[in-house]
PDB file of N, CA and C in Angstrom:
ATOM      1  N   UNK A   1       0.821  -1.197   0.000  1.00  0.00           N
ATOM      2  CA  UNK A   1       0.000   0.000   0.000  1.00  0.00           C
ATOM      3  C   UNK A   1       0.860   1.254   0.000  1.00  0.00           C
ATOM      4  N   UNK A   2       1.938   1.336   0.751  1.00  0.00           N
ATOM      5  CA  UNK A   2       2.707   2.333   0.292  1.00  0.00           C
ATOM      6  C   UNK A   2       3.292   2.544  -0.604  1.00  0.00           C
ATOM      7  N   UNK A   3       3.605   1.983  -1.615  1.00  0.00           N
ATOM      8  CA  UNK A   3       4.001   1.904  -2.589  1.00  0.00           C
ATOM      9  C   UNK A   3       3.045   3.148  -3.317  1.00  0.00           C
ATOM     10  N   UNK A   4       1.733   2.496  -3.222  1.00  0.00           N
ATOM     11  CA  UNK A   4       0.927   3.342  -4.350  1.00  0.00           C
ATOM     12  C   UNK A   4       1.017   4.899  -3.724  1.00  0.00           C
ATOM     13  N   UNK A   5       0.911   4.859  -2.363  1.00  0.00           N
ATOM     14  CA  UNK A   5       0.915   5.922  -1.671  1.00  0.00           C
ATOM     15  C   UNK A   5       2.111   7.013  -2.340  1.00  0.00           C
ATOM     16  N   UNK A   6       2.709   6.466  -1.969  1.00  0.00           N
ATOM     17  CA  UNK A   6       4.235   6.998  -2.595  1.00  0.00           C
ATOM     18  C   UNK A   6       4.129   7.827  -3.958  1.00  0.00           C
ATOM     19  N   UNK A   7       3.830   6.560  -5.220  1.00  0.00           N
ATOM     20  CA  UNK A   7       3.199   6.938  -6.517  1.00  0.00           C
ATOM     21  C   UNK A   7       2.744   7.787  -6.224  1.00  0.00           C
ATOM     22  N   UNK A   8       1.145   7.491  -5.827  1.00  0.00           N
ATOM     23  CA  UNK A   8       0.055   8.422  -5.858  1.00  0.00           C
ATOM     24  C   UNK A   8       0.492  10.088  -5.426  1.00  0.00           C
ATOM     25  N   UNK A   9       1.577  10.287  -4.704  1.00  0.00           N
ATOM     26  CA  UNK A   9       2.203  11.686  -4.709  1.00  0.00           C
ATOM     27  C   UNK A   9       2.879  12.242  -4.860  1.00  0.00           C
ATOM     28  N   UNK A  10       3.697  11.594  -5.684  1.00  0.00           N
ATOM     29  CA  UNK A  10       4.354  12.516  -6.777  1.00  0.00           C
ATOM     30  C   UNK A  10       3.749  12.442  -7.956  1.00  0.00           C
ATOM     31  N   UNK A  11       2.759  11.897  -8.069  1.00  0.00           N
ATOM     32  CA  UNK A  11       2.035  11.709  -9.459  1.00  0.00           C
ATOM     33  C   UNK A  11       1.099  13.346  -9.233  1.00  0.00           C
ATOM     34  N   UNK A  12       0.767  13.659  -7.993  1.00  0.00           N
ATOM     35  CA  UNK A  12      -0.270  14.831  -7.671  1.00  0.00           C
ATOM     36  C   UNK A  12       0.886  16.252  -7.323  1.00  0.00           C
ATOM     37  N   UNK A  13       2.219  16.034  -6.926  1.00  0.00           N
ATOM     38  CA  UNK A  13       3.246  16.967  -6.936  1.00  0.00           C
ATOM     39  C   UNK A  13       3.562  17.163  -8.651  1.00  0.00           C
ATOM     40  N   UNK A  14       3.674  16.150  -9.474  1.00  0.00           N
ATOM     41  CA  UNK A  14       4.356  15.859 -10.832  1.00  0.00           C
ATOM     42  C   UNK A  14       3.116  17.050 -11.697  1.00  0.00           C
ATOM     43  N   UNK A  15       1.900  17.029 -11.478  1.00  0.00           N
ATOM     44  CA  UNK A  15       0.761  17.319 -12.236  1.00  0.00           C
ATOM     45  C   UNK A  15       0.678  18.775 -11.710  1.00  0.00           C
ATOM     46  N   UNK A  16       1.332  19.141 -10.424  1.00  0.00           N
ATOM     47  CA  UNK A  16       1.554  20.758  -9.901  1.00  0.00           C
ATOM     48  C   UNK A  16       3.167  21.060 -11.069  1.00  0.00           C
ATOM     49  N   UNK A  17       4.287  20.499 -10.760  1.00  0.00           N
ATOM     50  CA  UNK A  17       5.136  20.732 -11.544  1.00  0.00           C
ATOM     51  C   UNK A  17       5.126  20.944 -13.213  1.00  0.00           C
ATOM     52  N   UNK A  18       4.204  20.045 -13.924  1.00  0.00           N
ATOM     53  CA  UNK A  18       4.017  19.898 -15.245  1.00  0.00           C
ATOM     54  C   UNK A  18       3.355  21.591 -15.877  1.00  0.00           C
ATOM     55  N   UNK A  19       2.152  22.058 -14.742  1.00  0.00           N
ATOM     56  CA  UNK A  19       1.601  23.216 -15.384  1.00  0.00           C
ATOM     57  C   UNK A  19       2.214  24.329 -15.176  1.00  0.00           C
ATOM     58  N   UNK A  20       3.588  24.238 -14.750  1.00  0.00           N
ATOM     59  CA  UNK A  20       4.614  25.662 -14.690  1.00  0.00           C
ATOM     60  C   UNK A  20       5.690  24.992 -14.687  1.00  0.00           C
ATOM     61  N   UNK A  21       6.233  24.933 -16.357  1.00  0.00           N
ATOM     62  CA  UNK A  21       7.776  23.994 -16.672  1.00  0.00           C
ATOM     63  C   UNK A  21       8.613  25.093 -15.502  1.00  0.00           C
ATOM     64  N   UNK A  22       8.314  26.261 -16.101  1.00  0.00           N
ATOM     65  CA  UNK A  22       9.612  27.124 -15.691  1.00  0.00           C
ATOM     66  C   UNK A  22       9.952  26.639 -14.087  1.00  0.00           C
ATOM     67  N   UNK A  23       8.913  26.602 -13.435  1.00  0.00           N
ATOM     68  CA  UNK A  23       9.343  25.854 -11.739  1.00  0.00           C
ATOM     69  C   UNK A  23       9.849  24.644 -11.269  1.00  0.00           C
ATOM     70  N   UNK A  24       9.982  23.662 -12.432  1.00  0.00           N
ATOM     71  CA  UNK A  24      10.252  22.366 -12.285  1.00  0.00           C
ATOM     72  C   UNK A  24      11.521  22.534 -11.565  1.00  0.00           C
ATOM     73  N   UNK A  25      12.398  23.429 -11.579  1.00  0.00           N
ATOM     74  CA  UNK A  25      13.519  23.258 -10.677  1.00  0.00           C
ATOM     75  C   UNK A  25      13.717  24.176  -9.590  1.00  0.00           C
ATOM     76  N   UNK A  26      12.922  25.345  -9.955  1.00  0.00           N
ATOM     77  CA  UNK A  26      12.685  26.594  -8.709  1.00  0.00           C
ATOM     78  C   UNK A  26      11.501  26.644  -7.915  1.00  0.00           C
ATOM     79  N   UNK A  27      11.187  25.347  -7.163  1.00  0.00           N
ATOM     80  CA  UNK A  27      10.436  25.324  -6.848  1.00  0.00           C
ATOM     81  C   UNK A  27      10.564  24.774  -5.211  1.00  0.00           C
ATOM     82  N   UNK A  28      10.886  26.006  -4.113  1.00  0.00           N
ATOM     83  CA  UNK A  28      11.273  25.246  -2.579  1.00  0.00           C
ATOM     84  C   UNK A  28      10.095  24.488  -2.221  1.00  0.00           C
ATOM     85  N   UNK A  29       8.974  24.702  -2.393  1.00  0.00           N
ATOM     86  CA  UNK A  29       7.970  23.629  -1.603  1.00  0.00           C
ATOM     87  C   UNK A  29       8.076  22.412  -2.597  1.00  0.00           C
ATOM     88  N   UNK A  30       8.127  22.316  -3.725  1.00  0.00           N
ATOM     89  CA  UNK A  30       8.309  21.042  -4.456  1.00  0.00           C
ATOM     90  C   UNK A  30       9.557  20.562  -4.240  1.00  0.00           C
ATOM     91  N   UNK A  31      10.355  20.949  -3.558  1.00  0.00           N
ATOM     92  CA  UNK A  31      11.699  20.277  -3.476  1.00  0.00           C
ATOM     93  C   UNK A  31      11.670  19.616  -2.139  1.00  0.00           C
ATOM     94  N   UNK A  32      11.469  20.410  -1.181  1.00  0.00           N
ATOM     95  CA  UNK A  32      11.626  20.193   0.445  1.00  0.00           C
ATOM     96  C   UNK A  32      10.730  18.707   0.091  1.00  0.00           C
ATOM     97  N   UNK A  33       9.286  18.899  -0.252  1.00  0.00           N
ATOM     98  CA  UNK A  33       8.432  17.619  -0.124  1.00  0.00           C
ATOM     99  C   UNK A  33       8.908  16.411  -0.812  1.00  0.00           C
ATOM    100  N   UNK A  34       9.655  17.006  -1.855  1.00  0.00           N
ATOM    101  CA  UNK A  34      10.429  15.379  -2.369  1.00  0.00           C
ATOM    102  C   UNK A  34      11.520  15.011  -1.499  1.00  0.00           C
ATOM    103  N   UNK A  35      12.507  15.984  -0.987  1.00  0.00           N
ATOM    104  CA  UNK A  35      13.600  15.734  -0.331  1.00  0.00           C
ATOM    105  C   UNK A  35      13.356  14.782   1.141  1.00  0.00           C
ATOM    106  N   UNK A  36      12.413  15.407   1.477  1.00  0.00           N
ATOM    107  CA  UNK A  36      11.634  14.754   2.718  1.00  0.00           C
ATOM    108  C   UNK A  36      11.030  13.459   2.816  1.00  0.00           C
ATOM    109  N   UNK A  37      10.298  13.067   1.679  1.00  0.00           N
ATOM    110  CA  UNK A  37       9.825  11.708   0.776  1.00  0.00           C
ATOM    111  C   UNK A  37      11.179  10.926   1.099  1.00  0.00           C
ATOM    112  N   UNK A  38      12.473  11.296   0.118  1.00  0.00           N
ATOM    113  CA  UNK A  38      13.295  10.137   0.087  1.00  0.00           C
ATOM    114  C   UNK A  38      14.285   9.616   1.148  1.00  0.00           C
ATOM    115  N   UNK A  39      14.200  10.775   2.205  1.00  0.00           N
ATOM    116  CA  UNK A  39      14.785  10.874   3.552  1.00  0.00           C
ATOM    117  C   UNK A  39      14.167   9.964   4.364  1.00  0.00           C
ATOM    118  N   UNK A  40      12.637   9.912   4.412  1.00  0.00           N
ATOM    119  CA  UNK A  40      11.479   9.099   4.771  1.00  0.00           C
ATOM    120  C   UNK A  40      11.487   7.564   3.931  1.00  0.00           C
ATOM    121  N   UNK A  41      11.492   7.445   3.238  1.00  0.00           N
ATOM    122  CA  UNK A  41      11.773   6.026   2.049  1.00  0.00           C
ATOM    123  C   UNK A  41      13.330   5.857   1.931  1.00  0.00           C
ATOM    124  N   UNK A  42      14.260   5.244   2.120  1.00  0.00           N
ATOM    125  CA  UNK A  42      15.451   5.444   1.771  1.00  0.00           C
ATOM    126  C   UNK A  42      15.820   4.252   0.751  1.00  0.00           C
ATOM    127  N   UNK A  43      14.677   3.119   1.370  1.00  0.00           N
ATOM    128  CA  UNK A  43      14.973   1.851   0.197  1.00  0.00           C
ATOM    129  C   UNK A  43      14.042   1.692  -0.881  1.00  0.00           C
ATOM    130  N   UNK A  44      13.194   2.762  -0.794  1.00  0.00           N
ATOM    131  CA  UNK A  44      12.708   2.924  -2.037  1.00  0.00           C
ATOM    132  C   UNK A  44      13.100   3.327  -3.388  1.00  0.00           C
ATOM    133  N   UNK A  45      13.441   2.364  -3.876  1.00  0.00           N
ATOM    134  CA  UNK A  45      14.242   2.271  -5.193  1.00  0.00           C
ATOM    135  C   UNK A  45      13.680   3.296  -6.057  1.00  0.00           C
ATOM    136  N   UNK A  46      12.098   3.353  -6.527  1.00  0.00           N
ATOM    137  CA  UNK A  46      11.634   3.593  -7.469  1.00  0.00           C
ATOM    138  C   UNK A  46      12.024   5.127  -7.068  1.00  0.00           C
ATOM    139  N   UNK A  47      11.619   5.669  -6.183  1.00  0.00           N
ATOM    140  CA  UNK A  47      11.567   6.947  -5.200  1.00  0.00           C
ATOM    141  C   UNK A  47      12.641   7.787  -5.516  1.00  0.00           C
ATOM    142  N   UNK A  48      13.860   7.216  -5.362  1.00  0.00           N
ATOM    143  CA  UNK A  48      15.410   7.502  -5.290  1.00  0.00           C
ATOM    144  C   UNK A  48      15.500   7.568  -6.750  1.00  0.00           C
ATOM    145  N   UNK A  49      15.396   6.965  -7.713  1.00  0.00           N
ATOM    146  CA  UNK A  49      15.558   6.955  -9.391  1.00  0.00           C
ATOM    147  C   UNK A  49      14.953   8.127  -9.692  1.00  0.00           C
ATOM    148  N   UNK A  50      13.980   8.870  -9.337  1.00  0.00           N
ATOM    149  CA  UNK A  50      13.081   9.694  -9.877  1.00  0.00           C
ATOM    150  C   UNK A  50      13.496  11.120  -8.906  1.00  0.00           C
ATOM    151  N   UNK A  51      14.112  10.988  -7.908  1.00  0.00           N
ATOM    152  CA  UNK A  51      14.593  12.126  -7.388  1.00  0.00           C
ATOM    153  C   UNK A  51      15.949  12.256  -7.602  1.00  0.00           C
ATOM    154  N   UNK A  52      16.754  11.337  -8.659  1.00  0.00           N
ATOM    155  CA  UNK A  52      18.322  11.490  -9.104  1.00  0.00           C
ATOM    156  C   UNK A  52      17.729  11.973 -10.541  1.00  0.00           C
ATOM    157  N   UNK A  53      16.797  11.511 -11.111  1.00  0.00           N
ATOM    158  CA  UNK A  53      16.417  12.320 -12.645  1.00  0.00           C
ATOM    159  C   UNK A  53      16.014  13.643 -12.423  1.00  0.00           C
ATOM    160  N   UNK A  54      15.035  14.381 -11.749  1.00  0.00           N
ATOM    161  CA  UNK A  54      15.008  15.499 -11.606  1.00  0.00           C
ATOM    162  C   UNK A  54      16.535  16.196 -10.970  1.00  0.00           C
ATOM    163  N   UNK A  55      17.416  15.683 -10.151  1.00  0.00           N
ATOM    164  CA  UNK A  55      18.368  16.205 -10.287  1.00  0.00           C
ATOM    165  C   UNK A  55      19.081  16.499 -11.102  1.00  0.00           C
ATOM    166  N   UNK A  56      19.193  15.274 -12.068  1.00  0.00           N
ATOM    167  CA  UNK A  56      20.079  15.735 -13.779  1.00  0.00           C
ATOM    168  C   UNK A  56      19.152  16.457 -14.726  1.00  0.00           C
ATOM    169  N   UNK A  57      17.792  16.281 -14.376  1.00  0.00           N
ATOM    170  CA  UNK A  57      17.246  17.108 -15.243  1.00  0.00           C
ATOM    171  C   UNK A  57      17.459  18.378 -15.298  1.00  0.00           C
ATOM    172  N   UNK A  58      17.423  18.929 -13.756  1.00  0.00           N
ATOM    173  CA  UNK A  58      17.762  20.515 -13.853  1.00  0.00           C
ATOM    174  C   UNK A  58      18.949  20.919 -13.887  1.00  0.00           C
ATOM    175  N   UNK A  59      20.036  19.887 -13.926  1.00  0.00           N
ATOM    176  CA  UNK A  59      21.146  20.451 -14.497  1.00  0.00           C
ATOM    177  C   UNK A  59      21.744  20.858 -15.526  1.00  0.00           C
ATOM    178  N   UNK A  60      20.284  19.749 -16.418  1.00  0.00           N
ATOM    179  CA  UNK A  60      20.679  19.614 -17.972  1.00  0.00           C
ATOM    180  C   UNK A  60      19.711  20.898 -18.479  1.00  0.00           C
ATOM    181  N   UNK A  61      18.581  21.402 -17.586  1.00  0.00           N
ATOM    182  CA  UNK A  61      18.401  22.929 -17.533  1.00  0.00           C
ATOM    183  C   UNK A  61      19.243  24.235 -17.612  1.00  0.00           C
ATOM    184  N   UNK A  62      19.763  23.931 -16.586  1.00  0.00           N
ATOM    185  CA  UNK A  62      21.252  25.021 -16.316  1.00  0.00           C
ATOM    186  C   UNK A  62      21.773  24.586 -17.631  1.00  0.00           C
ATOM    187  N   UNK A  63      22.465  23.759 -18.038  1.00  0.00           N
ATOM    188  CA  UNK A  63      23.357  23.842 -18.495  1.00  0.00           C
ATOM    189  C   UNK A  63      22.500  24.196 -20.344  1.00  0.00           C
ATOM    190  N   UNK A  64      20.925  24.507 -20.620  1.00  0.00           N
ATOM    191  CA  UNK A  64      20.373  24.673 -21.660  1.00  0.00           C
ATOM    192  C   UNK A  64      20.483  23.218 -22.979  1.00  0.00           C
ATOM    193  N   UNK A  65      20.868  22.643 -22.415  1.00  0.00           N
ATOM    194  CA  UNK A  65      20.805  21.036 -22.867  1.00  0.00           C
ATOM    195  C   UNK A  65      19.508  20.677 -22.768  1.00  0.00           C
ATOM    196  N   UNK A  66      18.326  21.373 -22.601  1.00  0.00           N
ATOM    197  CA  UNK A  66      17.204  20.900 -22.660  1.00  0.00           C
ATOM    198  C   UNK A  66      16.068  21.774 -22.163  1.00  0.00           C
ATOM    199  N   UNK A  67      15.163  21.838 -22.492  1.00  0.00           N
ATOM    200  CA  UNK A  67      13.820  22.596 -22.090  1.00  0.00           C
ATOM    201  C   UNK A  67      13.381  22.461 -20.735  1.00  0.00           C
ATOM    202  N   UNK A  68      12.497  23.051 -20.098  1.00  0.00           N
ATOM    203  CA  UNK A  68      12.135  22.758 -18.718  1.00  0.00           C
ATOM    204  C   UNK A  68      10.632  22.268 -19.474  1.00  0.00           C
ATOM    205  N   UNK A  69      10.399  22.291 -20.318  1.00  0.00           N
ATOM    206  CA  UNK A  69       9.388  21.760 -21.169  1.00  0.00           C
ATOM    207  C   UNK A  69       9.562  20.401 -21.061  1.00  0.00           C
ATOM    208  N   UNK A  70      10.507  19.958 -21.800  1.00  0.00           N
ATOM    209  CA  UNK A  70      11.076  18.509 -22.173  1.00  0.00           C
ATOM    210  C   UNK A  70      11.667  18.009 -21.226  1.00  0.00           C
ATOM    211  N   UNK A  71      11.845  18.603 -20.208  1.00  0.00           N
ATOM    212  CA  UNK A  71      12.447  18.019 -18.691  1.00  0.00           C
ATOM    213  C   UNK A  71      11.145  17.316 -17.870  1.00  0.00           C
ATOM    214  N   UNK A  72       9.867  18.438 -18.000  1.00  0.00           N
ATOM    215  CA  UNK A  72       8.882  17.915 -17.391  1.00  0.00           C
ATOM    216  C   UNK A  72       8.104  16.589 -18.077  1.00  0.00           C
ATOM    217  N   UNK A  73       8.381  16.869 -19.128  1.00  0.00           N
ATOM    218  CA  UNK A  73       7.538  15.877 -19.769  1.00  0.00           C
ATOM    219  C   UNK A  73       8.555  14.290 -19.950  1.00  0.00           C
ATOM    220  N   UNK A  74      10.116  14.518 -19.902  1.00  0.00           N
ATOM    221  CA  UNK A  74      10.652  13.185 -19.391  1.00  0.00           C
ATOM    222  C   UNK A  74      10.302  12.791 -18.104  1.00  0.00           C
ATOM    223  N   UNK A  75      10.209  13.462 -16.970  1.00  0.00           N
ATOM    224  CA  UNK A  75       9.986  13.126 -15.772  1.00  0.00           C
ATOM    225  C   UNK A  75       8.572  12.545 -15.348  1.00  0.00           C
ATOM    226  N   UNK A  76       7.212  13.242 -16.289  1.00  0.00           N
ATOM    227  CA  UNK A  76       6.283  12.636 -16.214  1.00  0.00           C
ATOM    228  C   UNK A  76       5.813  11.262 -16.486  1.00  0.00           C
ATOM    229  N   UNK A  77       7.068  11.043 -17.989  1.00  0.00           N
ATOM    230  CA  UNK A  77       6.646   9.971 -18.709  1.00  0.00           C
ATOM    231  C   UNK A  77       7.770   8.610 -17.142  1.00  0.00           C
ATOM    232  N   UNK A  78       8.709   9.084 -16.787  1.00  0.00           N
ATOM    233  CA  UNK A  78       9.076   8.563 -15.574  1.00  0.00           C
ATOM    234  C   UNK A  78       8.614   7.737 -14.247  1.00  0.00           C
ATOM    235  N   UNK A  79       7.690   9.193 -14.140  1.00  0.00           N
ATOM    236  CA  UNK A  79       6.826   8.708 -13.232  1.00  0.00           C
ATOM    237  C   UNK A  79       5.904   7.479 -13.594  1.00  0.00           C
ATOM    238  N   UNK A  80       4.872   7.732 -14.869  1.00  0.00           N
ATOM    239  CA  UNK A  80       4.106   7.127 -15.098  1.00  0.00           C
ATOM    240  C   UNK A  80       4.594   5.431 -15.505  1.00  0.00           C
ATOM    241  N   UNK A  81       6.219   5.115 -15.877  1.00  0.00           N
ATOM    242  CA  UNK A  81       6.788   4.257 -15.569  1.00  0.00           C
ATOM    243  C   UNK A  81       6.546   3.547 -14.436  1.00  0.00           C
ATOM    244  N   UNK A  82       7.130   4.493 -13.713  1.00  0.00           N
ATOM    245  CA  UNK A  82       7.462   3.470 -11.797  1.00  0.00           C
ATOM    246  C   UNK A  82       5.777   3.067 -11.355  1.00  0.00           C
ATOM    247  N   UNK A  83       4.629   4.144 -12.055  1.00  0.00           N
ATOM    248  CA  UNK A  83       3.881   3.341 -11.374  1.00  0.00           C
ATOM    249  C   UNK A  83       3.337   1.934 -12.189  1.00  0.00           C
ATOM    250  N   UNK A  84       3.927   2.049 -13.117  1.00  0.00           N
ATOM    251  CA  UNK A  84       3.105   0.984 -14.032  1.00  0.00           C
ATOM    252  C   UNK A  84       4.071  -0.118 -13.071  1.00  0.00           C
ATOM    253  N   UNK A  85       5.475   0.373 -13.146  1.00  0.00           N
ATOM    254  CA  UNK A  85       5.660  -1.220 -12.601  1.00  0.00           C
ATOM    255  C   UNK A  85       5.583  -1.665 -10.926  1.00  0.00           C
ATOM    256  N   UNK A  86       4.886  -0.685 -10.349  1.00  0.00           N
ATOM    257  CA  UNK A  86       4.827  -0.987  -8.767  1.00  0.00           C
ATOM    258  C   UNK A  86       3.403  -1.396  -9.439  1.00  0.00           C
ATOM    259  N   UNK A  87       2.945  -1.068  -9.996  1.00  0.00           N
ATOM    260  CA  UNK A  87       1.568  -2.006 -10.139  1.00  0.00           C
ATOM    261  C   UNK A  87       0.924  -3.589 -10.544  1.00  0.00           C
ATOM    262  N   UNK A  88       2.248  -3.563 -11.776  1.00  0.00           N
ATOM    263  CA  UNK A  88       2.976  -4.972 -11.772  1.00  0.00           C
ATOM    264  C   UNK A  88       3.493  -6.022 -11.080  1.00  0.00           C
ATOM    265  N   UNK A  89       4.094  -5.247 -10.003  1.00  0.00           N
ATOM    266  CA  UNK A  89       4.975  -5.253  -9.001  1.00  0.00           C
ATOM    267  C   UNK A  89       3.779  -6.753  -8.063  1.00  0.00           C
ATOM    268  N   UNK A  90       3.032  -5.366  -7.501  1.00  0.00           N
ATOM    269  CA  UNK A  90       1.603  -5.513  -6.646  1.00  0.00           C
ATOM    270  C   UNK A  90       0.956  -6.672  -6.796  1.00  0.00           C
ATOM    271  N   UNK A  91       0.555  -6.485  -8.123  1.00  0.00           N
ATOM    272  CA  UNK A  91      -0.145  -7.602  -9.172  1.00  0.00           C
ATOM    273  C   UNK A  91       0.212  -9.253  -9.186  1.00  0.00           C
ATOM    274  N   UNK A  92       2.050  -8.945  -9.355  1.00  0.00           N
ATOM    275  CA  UNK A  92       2.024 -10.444  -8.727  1.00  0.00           C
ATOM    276  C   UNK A  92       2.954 -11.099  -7.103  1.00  0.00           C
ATOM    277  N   UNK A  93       2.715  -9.857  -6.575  1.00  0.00           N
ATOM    278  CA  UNK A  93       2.578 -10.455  -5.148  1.00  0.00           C
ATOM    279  C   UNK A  93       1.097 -11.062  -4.510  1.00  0.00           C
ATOM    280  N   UNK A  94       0.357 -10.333  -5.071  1.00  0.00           N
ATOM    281  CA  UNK A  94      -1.059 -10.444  -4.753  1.00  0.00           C
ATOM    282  C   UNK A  94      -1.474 -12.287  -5.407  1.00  0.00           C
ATOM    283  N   UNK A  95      -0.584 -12.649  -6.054  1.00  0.00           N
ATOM    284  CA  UNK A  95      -0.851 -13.598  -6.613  1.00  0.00           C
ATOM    285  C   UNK A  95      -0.310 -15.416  -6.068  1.00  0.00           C
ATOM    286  N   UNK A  96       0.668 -14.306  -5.455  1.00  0.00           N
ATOM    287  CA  UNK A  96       1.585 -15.796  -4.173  1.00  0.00           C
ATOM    288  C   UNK A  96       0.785 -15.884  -3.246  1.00  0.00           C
ATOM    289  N   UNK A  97      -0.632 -15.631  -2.682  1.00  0.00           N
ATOM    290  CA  UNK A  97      -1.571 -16.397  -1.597  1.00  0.00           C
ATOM    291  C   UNK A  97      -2.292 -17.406  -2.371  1.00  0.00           C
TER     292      UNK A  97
END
């Protein structure tokens, strides 16, 4: 269940980030709440992958190697990854009773 939990909020942080590219990296309340997430999860794999991509993403910002456009929209398509496969994931644990 945490798992989805997890998903389920950065999927609702990701959908605040997506409608203002320009904030995807200037953004202190979107940062603190992820930073706090992976501090809180530490063996959460999926968690940690997706808060090291937004790190290179906004570097690859800075450095104009890429849009904050095309940053958000890799990170979305990201997200929507990890949950497909924690759902997968889910799917066949649910299946070993």
């Amino acid at each position: 269940m945490k798992k989805y939990l997890i998903i389920l909020i950065l999927c609702v942080g990701t959908l605040a980030w997506a409608d203002e590219g320009e904030k995807f990296c200037n953004d202190p309340k979107a940062w603190e709440h992820f930073n706090s997430m992976v501090k809180e999860y530490p063996a959460d794999v999926s968690l940690q992958i997706l808060h090291a991509l937004k790190i290179g993403l906004c570097v690859k910002i800075q450095n104009n190697s890429i849009t904050p456009s095309e940053a958000t929209e890799l990170f979305n398509n990201m997200v929507d990854s990890a949950a497909d496969l924690r759902g997968k994931e889910n799917a066949s644990e649910g299946q070993n009773f």
